[in-house]
Protein backbone atom coordinates (compact mmCIF):
# COMPACT_ATOMS: atom_id res chain seq x y z
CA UNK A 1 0.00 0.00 0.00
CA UNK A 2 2.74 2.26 0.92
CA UNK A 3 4.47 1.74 -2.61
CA UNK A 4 1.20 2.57 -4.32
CA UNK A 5 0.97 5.80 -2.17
CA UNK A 6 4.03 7.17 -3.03
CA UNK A 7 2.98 6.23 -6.56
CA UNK A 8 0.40 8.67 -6.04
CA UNK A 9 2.94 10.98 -4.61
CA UNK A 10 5.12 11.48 -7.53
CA UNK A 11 2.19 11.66 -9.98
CA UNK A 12 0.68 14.48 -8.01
CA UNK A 13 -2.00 12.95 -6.88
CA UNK A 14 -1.93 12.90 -3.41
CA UNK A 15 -0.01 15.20 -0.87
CA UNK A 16 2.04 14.14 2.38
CA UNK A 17 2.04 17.20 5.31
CA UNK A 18 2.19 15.96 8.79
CA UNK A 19 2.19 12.17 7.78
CA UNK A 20 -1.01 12.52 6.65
CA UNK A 21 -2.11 11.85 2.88
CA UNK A 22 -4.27 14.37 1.15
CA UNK A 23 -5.45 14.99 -2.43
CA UNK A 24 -3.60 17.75 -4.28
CA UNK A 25 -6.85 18.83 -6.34
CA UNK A 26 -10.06 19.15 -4.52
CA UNK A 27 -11.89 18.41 -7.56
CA UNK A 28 -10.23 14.74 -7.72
CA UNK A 29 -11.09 14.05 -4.24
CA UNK A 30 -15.07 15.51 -5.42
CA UNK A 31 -15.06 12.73 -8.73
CA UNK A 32 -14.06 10.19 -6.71
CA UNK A 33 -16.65 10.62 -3.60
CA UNK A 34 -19.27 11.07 -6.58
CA UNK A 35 -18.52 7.93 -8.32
CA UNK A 36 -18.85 6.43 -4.94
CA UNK A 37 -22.54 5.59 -3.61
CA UNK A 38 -23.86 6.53 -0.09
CA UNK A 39 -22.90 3.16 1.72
CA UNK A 40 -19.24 2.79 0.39
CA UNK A 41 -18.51 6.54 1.57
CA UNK A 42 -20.13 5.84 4.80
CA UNK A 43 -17.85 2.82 5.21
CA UNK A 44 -14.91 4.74 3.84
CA UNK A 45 -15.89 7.79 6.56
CA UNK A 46 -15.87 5.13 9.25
CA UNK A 47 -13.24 3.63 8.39
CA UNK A 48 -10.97 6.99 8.54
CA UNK A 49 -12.75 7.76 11.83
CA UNK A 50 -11.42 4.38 13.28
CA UNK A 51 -7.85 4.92 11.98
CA UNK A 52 -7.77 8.17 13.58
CA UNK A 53 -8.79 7.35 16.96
CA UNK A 54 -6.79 3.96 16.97
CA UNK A 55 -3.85 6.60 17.08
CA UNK A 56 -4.22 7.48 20.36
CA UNK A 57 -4.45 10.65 22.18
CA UNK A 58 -3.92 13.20 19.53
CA UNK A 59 -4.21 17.23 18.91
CA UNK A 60 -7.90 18.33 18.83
CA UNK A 61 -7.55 19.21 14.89
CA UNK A 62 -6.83 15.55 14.65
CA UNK A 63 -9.92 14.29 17.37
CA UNK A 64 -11.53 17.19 15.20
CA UNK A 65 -11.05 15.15 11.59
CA UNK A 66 -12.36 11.95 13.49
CA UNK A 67 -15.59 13.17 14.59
CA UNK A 68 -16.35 14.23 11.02
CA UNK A 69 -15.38 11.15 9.38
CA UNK A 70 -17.32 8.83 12.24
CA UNK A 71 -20.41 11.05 11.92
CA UNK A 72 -20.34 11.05 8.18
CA UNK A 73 -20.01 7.10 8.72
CA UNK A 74 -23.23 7.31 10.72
CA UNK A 75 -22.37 6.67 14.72
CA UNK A 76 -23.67 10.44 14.93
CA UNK A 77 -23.63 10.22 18.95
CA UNK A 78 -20.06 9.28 18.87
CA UNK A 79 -19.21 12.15 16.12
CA UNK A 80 -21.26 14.84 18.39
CA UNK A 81 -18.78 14.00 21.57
CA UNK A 82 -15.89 13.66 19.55
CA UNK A 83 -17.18 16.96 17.60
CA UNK A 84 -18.21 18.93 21.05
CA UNK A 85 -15.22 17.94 23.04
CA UNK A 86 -12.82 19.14 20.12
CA UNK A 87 -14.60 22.38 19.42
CA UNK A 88 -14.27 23.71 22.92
CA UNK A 89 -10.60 22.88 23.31
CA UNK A 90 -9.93 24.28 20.33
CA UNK A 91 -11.78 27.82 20.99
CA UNK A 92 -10.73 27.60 24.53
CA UNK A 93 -7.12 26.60 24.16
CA UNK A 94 -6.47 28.04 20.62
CA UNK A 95 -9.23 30.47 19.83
CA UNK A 96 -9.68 28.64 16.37
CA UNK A 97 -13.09 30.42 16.60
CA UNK A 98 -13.64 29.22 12.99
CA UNK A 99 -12.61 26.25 12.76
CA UNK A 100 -14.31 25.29 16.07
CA UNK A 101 -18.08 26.94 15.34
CA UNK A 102 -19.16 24.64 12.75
CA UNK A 103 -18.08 21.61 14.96
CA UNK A 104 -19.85 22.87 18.07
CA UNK A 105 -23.14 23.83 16.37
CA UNK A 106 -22.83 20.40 14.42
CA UNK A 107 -22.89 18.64 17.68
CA UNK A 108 -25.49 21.04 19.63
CA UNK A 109 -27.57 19.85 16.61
CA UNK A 110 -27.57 16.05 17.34
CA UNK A 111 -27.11 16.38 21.42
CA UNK A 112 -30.56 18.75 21.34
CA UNK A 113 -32.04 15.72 19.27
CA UNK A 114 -31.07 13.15 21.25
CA UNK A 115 -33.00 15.27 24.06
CA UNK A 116 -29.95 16.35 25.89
CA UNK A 117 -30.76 18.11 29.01
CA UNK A 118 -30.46 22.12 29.50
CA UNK A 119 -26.60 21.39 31.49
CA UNK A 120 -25.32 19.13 28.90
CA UNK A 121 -26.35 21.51 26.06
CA UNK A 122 -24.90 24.90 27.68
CA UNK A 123 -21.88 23.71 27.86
CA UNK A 124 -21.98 23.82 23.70
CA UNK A 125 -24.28 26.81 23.68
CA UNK A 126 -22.36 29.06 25.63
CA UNK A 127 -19.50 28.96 24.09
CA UNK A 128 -21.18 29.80 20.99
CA UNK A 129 -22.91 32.75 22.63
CA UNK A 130 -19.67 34.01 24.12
CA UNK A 131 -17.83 33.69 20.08
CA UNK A 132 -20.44 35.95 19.22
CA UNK A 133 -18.60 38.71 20.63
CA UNK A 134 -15.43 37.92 18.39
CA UNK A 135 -16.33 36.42 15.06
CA UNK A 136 -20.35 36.53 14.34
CA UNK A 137 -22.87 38.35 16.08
CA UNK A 138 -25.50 35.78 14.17
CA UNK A 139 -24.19 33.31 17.20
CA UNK A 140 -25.70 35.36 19.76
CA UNK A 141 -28.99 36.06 17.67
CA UNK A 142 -29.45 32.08 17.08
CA UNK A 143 -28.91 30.84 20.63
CA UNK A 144 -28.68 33.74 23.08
CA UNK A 145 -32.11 33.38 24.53
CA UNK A 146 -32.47 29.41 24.53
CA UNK A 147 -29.21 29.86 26.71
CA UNK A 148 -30.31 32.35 29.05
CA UNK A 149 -33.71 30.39 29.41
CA UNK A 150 -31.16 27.27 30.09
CA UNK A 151 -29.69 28.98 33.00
CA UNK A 152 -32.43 30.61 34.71
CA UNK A 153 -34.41 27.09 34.28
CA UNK A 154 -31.24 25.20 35.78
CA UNK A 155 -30.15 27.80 38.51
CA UNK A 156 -33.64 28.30 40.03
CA UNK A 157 -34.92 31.94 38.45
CA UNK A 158 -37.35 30.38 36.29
CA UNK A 159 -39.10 28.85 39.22
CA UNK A 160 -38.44 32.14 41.14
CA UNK A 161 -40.43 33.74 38.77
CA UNK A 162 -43.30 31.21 38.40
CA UNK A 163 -43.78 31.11 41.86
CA UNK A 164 -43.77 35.11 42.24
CA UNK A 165 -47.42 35.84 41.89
CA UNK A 166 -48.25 33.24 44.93
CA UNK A 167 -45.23 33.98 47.60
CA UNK A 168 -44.03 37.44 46.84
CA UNK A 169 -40.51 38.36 45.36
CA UNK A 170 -37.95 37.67 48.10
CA UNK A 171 -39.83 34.50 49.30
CA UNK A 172 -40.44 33.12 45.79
CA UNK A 173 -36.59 34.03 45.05
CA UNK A 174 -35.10 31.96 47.80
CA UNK A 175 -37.20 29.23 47.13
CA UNK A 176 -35.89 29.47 43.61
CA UNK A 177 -32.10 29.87 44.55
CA UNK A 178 -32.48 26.83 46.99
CA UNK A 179 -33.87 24.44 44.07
CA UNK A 180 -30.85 25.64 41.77
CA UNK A 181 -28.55 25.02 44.83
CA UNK A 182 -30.16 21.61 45.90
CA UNK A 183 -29.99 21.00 41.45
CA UNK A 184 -25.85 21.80 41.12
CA UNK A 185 -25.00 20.06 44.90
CA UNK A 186 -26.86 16.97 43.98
CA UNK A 187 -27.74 16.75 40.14
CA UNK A 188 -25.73 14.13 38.18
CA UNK A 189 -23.52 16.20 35.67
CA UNK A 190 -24.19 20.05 37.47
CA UNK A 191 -20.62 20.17 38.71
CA UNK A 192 -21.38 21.24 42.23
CA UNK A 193 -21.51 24.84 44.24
CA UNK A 194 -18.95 25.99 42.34
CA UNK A 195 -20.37 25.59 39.14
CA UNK A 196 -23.60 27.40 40.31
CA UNK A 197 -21.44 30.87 40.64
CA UNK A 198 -19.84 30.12 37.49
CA UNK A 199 -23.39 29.43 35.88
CA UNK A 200 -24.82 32.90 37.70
CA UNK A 201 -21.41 34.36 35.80
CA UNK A 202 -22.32 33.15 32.54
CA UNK A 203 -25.82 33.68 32.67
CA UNK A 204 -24.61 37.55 33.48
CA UNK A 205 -22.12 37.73 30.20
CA UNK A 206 -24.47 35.81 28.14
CA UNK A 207 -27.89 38.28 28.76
CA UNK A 208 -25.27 41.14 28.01
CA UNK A 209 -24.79 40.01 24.21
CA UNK A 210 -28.25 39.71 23.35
């Protein structure tokens, strides 16, 4: 295989950077997925997606390239995690804003229809709010208030609210703050107390770029 490669090598049809192959013309790469039908690409995606991962712990840009390959070869819950997980490290560590977006909103996609709950899908939505600043205000517009409805439902202000009209505002507020408290100390996945001040933060910055 490796003699055939470099076959492709010298007759410019593939490219080596990093130890990775890649096609020197996009439009050969386009024929060739074309002339392929829908279940051979899906194997050929999965297949990529496999090698990948069976590298081992790599960049995110690489974890990045797997989750696209395994959700184009249709395990779409293991392409949103590998998706989601690259995406943040890779606006939080790199501030590849643009690279990480697409992967991020990809993966809020398939977690909101898998029926994610409101914690798991703020930690993909905020991020996206908080881009908005940098790169595309359209980020903010698309999921600022679904986010801010998120936090108030999972820090207690929602029920605050509801309960307003029946036990007055400080009463109904405590009674609020103490479900969100009881929610972040207990809850499976709320990260505990600490996360609750860090959710009140974000709920803050969030409002503030809508």
């Amino acid at each position: 295989i490796f003699t055939a490669l470099d076959e492709l090598v010298s007759a410019d049809v593939l490219r080596v950077a990093n130890d990775t192959y890649h096609f020197a013309q996009d439009l050969v790469r386009e024929r060739l997925l074309a002339s392929t039908d829908a279940q051979d690409r899906r194997a050929m995606h999965r297949r990529i997606g496999e090698s990948l991962l069976a590298r081992g712990e790599g960049d995110a840009q690489q974890k990045l390239d797997a989750g696209w390959h395994v959700l184009k070869g249709g395990d779409s819950a293991l392409g949103a995690q590998l998706l989601a997980d690259a995406g943040l490290e890779l606006m939080y560590a790199t501030d590849e804003l643009g690279v990480a977006t697409p992967a991020l909103e990809e993966a809020l996609r398939i977690q909101r229809a898998e029926g994610r709950r409101p914690i798991e899908l703020l930690r993909l939505l905020t991020p996206l709010v908080l881009a908005s600043y940098y790169t595309d205000r359209r980020l903010a517009d698309r999921y600022g208030e679904e986010t801010v409805a998120f936090y108030e439902e999972v820090t207690g202000l929602a029920l605050a609210r509801s309960l307003r009209g029946r036990l007055g505002r400080w009463l109904s507020l405590g009674v609020g703050l103490f479900a969100g408290a009881l929610r972040f100390t207990f809850g499976r996945g709320y990260g505990g107390p600490k996360a609750l001040v860090q959710a009140f933060v974000d709920l803050g910055t969030c409002s503030s770029l809508l």
